[in-house]
PDB file of N, CA and C in Angstrom:
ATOM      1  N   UNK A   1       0.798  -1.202   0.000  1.00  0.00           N
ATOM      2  CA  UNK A   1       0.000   0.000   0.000  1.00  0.00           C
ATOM      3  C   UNK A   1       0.843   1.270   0.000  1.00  0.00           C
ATOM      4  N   UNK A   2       2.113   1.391   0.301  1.00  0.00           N
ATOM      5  CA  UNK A   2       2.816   2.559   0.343  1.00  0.00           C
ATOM      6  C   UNK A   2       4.150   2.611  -1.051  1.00  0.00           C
ATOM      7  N   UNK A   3       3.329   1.798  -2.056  1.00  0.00           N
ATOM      8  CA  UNK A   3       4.189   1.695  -3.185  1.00  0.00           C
ATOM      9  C   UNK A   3       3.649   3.781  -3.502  1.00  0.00           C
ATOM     10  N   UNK A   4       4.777   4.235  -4.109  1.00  0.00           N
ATOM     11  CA  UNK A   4       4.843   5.721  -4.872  1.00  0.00           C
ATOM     12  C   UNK A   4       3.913   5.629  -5.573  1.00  0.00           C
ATOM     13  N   UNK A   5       3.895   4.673  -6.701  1.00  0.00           N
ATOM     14  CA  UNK A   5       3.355   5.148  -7.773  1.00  0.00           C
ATOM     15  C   UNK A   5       1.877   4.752  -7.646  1.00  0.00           C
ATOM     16  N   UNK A   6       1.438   3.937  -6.576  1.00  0.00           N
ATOM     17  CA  UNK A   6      -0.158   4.195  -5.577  1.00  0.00           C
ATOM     18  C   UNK A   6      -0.370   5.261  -5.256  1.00  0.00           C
ATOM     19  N   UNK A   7       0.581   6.118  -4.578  1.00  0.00           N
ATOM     20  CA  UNK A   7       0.096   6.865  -3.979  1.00  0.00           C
ATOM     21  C   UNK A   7       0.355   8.141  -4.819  1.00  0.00           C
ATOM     22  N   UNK A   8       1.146   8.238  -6.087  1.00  0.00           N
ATOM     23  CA  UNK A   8       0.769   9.287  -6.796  1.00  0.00           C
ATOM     24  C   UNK A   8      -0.361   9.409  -7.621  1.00  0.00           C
ATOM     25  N   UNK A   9      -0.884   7.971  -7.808  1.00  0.00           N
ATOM     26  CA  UNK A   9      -2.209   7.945  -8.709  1.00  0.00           C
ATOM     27  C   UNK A   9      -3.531   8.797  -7.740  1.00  0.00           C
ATOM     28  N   UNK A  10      -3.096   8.538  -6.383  1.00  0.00           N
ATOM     29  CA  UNK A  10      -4.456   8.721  -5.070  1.00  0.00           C
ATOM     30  C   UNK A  10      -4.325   9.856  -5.122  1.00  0.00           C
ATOM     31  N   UNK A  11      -3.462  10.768  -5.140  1.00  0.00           N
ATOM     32  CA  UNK A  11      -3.006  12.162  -5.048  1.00  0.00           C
ATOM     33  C   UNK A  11      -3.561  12.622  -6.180  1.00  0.00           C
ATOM     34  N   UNK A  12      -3.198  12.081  -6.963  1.00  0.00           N
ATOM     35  CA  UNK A  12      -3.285  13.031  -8.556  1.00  0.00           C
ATOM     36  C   UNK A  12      -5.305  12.873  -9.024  1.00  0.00           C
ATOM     37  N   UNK A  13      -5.651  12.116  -8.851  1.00  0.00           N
ATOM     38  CA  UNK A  13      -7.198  11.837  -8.337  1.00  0.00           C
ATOM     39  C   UNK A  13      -7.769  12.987  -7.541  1.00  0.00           C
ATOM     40  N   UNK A  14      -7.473  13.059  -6.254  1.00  0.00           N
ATOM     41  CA  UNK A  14      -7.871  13.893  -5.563  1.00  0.00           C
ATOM     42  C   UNK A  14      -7.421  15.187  -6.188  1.00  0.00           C
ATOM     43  N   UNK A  15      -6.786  15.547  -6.474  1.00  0.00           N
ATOM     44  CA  UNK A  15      -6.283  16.918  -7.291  1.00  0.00           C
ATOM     45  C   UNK A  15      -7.045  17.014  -8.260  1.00  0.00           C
ATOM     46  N   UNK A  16      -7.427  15.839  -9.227  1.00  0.00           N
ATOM     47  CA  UNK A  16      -7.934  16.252 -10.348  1.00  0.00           C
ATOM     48  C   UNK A  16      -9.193  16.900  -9.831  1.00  0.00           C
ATOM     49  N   UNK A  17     -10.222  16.254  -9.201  1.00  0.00           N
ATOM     50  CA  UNK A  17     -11.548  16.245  -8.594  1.00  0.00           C
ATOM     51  C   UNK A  17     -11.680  17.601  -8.302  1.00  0.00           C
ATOM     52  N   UNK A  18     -10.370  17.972  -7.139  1.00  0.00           N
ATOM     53  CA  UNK A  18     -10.592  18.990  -6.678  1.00  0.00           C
ATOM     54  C   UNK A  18     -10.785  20.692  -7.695  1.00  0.00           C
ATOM     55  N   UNK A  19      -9.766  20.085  -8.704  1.00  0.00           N
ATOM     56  CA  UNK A  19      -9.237  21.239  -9.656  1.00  0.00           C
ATOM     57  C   UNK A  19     -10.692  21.472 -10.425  1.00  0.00           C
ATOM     58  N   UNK A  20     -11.232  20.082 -10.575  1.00  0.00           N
ATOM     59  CA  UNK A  20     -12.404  20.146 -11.741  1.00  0.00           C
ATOM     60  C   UNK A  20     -13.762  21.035 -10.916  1.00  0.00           C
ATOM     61  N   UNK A  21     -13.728  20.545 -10.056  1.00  0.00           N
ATOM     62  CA  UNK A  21     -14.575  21.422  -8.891  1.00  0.00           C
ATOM     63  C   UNK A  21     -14.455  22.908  -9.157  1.00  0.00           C
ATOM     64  N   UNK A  22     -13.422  23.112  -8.353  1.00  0.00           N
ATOM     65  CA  UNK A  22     -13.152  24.764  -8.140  1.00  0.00           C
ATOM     66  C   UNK A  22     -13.117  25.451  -9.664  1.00  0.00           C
ATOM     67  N   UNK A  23     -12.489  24.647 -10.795  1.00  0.00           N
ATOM     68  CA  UNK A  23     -13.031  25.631 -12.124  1.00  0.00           C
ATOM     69  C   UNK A  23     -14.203  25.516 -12.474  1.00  0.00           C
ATOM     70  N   UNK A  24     -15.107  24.819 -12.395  1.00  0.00           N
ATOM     71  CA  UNK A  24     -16.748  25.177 -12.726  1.00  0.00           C
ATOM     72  C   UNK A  24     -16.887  26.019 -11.706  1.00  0.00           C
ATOM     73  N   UNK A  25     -16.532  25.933 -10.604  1.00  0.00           N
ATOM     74  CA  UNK A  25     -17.114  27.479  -9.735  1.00  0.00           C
ATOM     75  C   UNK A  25     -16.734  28.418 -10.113  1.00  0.00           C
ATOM     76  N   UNK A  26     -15.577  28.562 -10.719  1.00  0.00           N
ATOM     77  CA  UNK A  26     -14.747  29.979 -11.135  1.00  0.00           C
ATOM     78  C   UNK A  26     -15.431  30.114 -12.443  1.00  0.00           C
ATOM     79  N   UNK A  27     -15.853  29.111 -13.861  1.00  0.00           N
ATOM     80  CA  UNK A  27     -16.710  29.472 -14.674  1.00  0.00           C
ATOM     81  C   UNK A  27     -18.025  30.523 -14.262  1.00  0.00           C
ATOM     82  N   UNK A  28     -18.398  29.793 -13.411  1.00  0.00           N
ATOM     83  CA  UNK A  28     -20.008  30.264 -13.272  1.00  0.00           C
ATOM     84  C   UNK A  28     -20.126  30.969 -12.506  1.00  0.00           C
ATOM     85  N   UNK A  29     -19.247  31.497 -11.873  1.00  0.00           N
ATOM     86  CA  UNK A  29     -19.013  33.041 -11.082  1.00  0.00           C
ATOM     87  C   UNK A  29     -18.420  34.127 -11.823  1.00  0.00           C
ATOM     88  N   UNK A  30     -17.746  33.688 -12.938  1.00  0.00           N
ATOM     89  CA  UNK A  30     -17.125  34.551 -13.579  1.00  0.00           C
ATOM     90  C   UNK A  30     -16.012  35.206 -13.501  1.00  0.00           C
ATOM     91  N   UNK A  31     -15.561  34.264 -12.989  1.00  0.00           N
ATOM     92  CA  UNK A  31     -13.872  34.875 -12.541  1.00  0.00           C
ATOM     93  C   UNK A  31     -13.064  33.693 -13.096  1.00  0.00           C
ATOM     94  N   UNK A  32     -13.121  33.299 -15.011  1.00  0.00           N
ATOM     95  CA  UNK A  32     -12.002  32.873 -15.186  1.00  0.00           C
ATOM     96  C   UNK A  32     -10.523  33.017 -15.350  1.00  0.00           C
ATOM     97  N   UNK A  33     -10.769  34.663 -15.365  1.00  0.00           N
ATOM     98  CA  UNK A  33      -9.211  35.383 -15.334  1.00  0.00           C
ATOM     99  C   UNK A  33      -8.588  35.175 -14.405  1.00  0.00           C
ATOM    100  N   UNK A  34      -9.060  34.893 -13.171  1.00  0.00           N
ATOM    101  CA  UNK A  34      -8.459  35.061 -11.798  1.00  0.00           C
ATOM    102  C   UNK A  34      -7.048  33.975 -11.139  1.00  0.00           C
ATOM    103  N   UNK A  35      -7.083  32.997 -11.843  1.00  0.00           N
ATOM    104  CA  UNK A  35      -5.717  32.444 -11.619  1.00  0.00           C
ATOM    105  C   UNK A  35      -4.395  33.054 -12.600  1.00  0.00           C
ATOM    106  N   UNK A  36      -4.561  33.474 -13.947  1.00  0.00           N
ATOM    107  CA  UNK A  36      -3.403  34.514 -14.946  1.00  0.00           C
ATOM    108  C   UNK A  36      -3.342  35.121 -14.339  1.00  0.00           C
ATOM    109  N   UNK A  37      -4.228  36.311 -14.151  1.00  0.00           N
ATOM    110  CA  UNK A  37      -4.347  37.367 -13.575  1.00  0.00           C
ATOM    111  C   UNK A  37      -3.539  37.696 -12.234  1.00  0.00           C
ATOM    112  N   UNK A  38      -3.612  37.140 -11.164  1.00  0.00           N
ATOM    113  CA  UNK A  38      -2.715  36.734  -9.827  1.00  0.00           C
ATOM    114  C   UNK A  38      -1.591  36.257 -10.114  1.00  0.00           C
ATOM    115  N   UNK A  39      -0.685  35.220 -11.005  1.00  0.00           N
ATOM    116  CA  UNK A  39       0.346  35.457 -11.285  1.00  0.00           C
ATOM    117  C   UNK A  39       1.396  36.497 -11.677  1.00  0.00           C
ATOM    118  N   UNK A  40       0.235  37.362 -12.357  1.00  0.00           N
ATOM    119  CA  UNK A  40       0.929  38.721 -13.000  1.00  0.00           C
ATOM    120  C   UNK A  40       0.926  39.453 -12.464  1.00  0.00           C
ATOM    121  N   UNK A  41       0.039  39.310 -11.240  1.00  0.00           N
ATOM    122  CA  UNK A  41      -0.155  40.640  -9.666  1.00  0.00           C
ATOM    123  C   UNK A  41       1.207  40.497  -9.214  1.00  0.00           C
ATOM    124  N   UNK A  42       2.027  39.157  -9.091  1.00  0.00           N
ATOM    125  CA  UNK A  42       3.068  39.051  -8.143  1.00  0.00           C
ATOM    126  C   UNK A  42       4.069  39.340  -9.046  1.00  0.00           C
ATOM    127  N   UNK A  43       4.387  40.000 -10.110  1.00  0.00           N
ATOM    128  CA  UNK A  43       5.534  40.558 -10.764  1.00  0.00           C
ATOM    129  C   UNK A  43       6.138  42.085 -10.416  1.00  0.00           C
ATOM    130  N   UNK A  44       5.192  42.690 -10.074  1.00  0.00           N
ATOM    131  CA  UNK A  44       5.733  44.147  -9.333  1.00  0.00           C
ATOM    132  C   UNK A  44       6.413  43.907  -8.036  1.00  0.00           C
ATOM    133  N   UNK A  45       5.940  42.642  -7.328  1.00  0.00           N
ATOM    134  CA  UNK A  45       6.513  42.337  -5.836  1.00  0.00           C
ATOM    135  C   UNK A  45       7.796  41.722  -6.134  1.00  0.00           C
ATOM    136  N   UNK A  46       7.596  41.059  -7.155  1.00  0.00           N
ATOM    137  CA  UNK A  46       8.823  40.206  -7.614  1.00  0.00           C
ATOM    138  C   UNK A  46      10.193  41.532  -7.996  1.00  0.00           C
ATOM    139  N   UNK A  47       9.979  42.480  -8.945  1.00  0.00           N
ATOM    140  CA  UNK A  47      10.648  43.855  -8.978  1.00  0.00           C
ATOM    141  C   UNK A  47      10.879  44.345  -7.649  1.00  0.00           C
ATOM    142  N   UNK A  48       9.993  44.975  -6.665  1.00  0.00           N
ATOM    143  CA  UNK A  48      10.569  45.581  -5.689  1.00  0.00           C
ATOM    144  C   UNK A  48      11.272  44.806  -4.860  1.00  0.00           C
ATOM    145  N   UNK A  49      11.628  43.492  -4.678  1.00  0.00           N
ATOM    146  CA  UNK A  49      12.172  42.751  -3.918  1.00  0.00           C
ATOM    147  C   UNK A  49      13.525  42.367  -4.560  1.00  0.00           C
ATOM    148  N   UNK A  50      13.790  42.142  -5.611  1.00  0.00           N
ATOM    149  CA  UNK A  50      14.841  42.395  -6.432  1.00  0.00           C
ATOM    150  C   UNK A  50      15.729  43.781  -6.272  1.00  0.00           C
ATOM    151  N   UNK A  51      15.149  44.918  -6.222  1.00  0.00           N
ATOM    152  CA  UNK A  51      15.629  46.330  -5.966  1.00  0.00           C
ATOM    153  C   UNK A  51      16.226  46.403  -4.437  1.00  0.00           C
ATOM    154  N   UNK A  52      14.807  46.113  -4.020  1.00  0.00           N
ATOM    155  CA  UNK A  52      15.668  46.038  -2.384  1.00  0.00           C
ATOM    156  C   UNK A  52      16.414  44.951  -1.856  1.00  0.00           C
ATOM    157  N   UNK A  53      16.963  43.693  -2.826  1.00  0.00           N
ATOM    158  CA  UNK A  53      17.591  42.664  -2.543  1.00  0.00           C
ATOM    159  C   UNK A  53      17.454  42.467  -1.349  1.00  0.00           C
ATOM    160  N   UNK A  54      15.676  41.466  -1.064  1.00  0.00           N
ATOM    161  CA  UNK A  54      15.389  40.506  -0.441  1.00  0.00           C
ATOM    162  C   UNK A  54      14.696  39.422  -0.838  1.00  0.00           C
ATOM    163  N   UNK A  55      14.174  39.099   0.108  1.00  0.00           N
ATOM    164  CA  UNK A  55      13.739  37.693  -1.068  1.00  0.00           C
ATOM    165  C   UNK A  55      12.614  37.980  -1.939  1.00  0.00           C
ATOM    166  N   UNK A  56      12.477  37.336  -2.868  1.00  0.00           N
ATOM    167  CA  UNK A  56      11.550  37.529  -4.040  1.00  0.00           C
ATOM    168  C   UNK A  56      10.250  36.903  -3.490  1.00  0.00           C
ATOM    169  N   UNK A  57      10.000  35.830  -3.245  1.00  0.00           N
ATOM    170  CA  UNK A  57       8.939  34.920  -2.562  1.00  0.00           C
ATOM    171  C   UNK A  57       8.181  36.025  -1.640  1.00  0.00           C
ATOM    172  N   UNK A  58       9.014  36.843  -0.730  1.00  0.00           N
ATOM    173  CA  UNK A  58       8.387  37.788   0.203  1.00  0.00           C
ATOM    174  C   UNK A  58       7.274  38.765  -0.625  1.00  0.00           C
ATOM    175  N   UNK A  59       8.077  39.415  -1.742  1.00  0.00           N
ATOM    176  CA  UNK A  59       7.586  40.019  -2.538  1.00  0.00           C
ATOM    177  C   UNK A  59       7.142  40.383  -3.404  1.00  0.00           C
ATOM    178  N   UNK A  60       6.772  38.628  -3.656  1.00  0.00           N
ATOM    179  CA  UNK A  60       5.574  37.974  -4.487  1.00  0.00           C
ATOM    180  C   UNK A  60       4.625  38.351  -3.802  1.00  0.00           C
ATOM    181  N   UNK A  61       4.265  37.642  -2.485  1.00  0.00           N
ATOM    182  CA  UNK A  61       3.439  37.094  -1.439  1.00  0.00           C
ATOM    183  C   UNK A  61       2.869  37.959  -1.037  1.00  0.00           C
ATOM    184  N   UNK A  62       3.637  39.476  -0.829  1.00  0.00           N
ATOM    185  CA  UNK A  62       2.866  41.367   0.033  1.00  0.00           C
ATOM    186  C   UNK A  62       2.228  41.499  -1.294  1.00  0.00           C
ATOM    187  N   UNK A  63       2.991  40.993  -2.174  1.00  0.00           N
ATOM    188  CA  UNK A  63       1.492  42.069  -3.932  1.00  0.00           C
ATOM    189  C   UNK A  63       0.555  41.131  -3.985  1.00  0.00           C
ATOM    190  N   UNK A  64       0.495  39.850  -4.070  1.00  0.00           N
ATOM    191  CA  UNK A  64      -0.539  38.850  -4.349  1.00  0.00           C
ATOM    192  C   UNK A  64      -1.487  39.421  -3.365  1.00  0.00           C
ATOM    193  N   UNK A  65      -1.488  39.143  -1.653  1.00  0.00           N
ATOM    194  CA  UNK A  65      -2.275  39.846  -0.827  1.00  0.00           C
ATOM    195  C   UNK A  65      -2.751  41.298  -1.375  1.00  0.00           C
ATOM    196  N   UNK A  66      -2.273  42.015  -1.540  1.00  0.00           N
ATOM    197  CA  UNK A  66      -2.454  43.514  -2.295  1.00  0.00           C
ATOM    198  C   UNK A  66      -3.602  43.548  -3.200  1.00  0.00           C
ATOM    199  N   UNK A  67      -2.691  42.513  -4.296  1.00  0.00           N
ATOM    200  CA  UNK A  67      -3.888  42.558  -5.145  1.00  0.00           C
ATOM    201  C   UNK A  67      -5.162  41.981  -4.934  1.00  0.00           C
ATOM    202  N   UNK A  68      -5.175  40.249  -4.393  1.00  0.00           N
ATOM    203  CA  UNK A  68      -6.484  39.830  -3.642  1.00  0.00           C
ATOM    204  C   UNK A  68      -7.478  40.788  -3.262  1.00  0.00           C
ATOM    205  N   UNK A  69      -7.186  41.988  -1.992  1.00  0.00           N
ATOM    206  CA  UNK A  69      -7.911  42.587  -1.118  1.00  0.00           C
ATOM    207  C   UNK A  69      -8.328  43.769  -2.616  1.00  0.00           C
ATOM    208  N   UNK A  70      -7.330  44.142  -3.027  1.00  0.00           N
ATOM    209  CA  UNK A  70      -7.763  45.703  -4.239  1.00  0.00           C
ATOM    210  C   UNK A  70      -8.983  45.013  -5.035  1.00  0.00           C
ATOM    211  N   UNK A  71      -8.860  43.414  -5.271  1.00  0.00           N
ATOM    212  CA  UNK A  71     -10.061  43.259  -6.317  1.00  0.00           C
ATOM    213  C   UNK A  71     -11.426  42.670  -5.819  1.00  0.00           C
ATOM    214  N   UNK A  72     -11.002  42.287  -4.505  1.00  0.00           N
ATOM    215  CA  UNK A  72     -12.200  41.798  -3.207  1.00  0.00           C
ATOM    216  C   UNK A  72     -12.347  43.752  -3.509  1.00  0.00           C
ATOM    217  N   UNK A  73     -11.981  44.403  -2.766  1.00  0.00           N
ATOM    218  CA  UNK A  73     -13.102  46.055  -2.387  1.00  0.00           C
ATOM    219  C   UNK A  73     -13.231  46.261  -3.685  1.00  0.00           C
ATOM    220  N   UNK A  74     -12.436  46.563  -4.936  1.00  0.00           N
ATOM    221  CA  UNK A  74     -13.064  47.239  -6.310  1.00  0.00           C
ATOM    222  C   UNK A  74     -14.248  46.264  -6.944  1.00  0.00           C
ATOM    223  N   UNK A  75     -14.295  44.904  -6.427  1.00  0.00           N
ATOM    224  CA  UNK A  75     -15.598  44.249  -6.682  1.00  0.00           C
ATOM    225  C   UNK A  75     -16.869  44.772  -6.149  1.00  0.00           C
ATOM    226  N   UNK A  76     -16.444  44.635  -4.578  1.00  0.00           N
ATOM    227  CA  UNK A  76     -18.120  45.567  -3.675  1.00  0.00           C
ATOM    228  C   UNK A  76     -18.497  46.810  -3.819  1.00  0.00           C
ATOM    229  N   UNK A  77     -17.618  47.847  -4.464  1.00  0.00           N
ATOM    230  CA  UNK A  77     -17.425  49.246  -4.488  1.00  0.00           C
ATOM    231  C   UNK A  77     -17.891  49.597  -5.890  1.00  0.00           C
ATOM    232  N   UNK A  78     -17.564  48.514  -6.530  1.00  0.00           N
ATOM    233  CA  UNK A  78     -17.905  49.382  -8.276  1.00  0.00           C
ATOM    234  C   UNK A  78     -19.229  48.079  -8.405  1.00  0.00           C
ATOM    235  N   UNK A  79     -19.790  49.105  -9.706  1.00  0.00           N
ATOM    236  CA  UNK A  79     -20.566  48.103 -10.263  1.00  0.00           C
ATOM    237  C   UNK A  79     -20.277  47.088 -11.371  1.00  0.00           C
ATOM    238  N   UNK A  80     -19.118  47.200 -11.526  1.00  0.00           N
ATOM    239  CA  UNK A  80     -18.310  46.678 -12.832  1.00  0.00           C
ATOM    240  C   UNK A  80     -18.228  44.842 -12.091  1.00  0.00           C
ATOM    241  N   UNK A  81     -18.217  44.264 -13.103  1.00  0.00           N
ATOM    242  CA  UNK A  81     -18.641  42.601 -12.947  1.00  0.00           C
ATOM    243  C   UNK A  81     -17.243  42.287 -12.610  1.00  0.00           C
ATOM    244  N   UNK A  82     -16.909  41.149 -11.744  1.00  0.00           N
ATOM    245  CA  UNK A  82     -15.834  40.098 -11.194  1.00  0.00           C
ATOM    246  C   UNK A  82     -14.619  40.395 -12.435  1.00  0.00           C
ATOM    247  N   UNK A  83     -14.881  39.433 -13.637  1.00  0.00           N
ATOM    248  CA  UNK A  83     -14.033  39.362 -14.841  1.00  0.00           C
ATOM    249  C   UNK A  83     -13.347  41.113 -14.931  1.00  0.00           C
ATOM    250  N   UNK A  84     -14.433  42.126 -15.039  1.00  0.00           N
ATOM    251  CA  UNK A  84     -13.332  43.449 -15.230  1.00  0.00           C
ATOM    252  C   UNK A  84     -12.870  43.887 -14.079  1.00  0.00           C
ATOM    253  N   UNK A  85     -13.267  43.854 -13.307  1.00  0.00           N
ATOM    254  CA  UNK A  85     -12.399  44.069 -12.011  1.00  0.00           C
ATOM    255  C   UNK A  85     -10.944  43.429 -12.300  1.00  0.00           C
ATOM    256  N   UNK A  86     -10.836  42.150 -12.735  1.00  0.00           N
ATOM    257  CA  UNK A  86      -9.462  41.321 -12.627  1.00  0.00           C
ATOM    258  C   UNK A  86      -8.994  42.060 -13.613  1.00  0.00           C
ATOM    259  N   UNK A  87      -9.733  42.305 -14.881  1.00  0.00           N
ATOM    260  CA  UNK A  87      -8.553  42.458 -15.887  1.00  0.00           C
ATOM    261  C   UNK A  87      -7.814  43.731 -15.775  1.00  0.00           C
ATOM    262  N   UNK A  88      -8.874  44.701 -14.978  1.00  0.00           N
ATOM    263  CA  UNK A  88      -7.850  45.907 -14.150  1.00  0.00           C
ATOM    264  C   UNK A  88      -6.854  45.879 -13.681  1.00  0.00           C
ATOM    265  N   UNK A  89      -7.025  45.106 -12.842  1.00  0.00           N
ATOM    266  CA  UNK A  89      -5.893  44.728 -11.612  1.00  0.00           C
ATOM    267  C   UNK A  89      -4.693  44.224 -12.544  1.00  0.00           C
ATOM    268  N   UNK A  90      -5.321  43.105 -13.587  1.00  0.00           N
ATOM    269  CA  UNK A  90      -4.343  42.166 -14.446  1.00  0.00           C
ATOM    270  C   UNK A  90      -3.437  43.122 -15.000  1.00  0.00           C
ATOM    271  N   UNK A  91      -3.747  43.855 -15.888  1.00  0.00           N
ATOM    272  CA  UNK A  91      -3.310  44.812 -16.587  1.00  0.00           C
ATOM    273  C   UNK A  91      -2.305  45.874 -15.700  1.00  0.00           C
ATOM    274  N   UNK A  92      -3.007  46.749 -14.812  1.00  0.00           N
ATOM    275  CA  UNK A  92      -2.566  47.612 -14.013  1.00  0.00           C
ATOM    276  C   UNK A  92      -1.244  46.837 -13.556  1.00  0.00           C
ATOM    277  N   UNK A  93      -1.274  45.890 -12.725  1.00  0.00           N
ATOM    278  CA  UNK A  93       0.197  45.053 -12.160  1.00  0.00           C
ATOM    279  C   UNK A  93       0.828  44.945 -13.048  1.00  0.00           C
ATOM    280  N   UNK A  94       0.445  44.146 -14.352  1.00  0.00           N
ATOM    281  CA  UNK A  94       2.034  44.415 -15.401  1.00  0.00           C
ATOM    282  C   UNK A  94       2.646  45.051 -15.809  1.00  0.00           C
ATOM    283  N   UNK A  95       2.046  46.754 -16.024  1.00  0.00           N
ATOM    284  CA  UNK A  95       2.122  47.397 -16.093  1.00  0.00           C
ATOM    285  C   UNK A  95       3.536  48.195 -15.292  1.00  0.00           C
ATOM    286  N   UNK A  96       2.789  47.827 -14.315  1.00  0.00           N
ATOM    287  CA  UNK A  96       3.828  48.532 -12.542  1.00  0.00           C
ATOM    288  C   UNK A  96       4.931  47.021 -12.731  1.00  0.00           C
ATOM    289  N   UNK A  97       4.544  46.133 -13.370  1.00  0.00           N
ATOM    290  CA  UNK A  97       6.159  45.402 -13.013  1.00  0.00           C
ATOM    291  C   UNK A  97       6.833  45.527 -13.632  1.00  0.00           C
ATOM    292  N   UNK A  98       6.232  46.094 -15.209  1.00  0.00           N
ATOM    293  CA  UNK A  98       7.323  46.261 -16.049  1.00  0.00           C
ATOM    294  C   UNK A  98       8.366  47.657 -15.693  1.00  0.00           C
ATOM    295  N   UNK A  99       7.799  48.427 -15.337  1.00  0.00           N
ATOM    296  CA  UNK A  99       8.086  49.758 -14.700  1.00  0.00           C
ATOM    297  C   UNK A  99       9.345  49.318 -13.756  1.00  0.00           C
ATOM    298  N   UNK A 100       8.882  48.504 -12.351  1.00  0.00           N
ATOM    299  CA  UNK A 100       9.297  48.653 -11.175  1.00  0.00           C
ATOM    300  C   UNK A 100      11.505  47.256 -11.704  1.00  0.00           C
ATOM    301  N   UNK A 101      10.667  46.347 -12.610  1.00  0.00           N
ATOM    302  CA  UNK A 101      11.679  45.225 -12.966  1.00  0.00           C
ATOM    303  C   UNK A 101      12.904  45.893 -13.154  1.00  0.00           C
ATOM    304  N   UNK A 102      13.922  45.576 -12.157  1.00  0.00           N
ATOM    305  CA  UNK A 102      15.201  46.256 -12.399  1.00  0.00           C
ATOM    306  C   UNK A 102      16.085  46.058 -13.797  1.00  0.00           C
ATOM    307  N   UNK A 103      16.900  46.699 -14.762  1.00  0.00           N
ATOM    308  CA  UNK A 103      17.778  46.028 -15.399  1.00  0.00           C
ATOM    309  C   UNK A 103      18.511  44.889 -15.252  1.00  0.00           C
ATOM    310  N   UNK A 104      19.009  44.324 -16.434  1.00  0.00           N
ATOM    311  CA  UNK A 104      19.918  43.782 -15.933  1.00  0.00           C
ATOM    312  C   UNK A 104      21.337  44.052 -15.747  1.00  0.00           C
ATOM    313  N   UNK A 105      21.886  44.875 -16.180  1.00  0.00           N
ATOM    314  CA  UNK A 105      22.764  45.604 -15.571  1.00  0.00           C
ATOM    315  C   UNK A 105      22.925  46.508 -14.338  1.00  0.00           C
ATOM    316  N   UNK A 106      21.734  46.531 -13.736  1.00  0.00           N
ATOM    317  CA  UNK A 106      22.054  46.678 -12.163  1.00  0.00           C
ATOM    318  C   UNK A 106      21.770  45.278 -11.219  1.00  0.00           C
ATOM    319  N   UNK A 107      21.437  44.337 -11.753  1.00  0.00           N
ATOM    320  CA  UNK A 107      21.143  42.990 -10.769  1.00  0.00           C
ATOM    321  C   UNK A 107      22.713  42.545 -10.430  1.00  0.00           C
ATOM    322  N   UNK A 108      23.761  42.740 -12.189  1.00  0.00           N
ATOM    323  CA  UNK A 108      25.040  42.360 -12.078  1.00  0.00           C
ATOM    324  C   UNK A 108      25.327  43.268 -10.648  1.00  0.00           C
ATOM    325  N   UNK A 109      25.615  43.956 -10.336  1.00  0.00           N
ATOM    326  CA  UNK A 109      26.557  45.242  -9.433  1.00  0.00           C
ATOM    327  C   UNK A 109      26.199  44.418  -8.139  1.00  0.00           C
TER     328      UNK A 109
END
């Protein structure tokens, strides 16, 4: 019973289930942008953490939160639907990471 490749099939099962789940909820709520979208939130954190040479993970992790909460209130606050709310946010963050992303000639120094 504790052969690997058992227990990666049991795993990968439960993952699938789970994954198939949570995207029909995200269909039919309307927030299929919302997993792209959050990757690309954490690229400005990824820049300022690079600049201030600390860890990157940290400053993934403060923009992802950032962005979460900015598109949780610009959801309750505007009347604009789930999907444009994200693609705001989506947009707006790449925007600021492309901005904030240091050269690479100052990462060398």
């Amino acid at each position: 019973m504790t052969n690997p490749f058992f227990l990666s099939l049991v795993v990968g099962a439960f993952v699938g289930g789970a994954a198939g789940y949570l995207g029909s909820l995200m269909i039919t709520r309307k927030m299929a942008l919302v997993g792209d979208a959050l990757g690309h939130v954490a690229l400005p954190g990824m820049g300022l953490a690079l600049l201030l040479k600390v860890d990157v993970t940290l400053g993934a992790f403060v923009f992802l939160a950032l962005g979460i909460l900015l598109i949780w209130r610009l959801g309750e606050k505007t009347p604009l639907s789930s999907e444009t709310v994200v693609g705001i946010v989506f947009v707006s963050s790449l925007a600021v990471g492309f901005l904030m992303f240091p050269s690479q000639s100052s990462l060398k120094a």
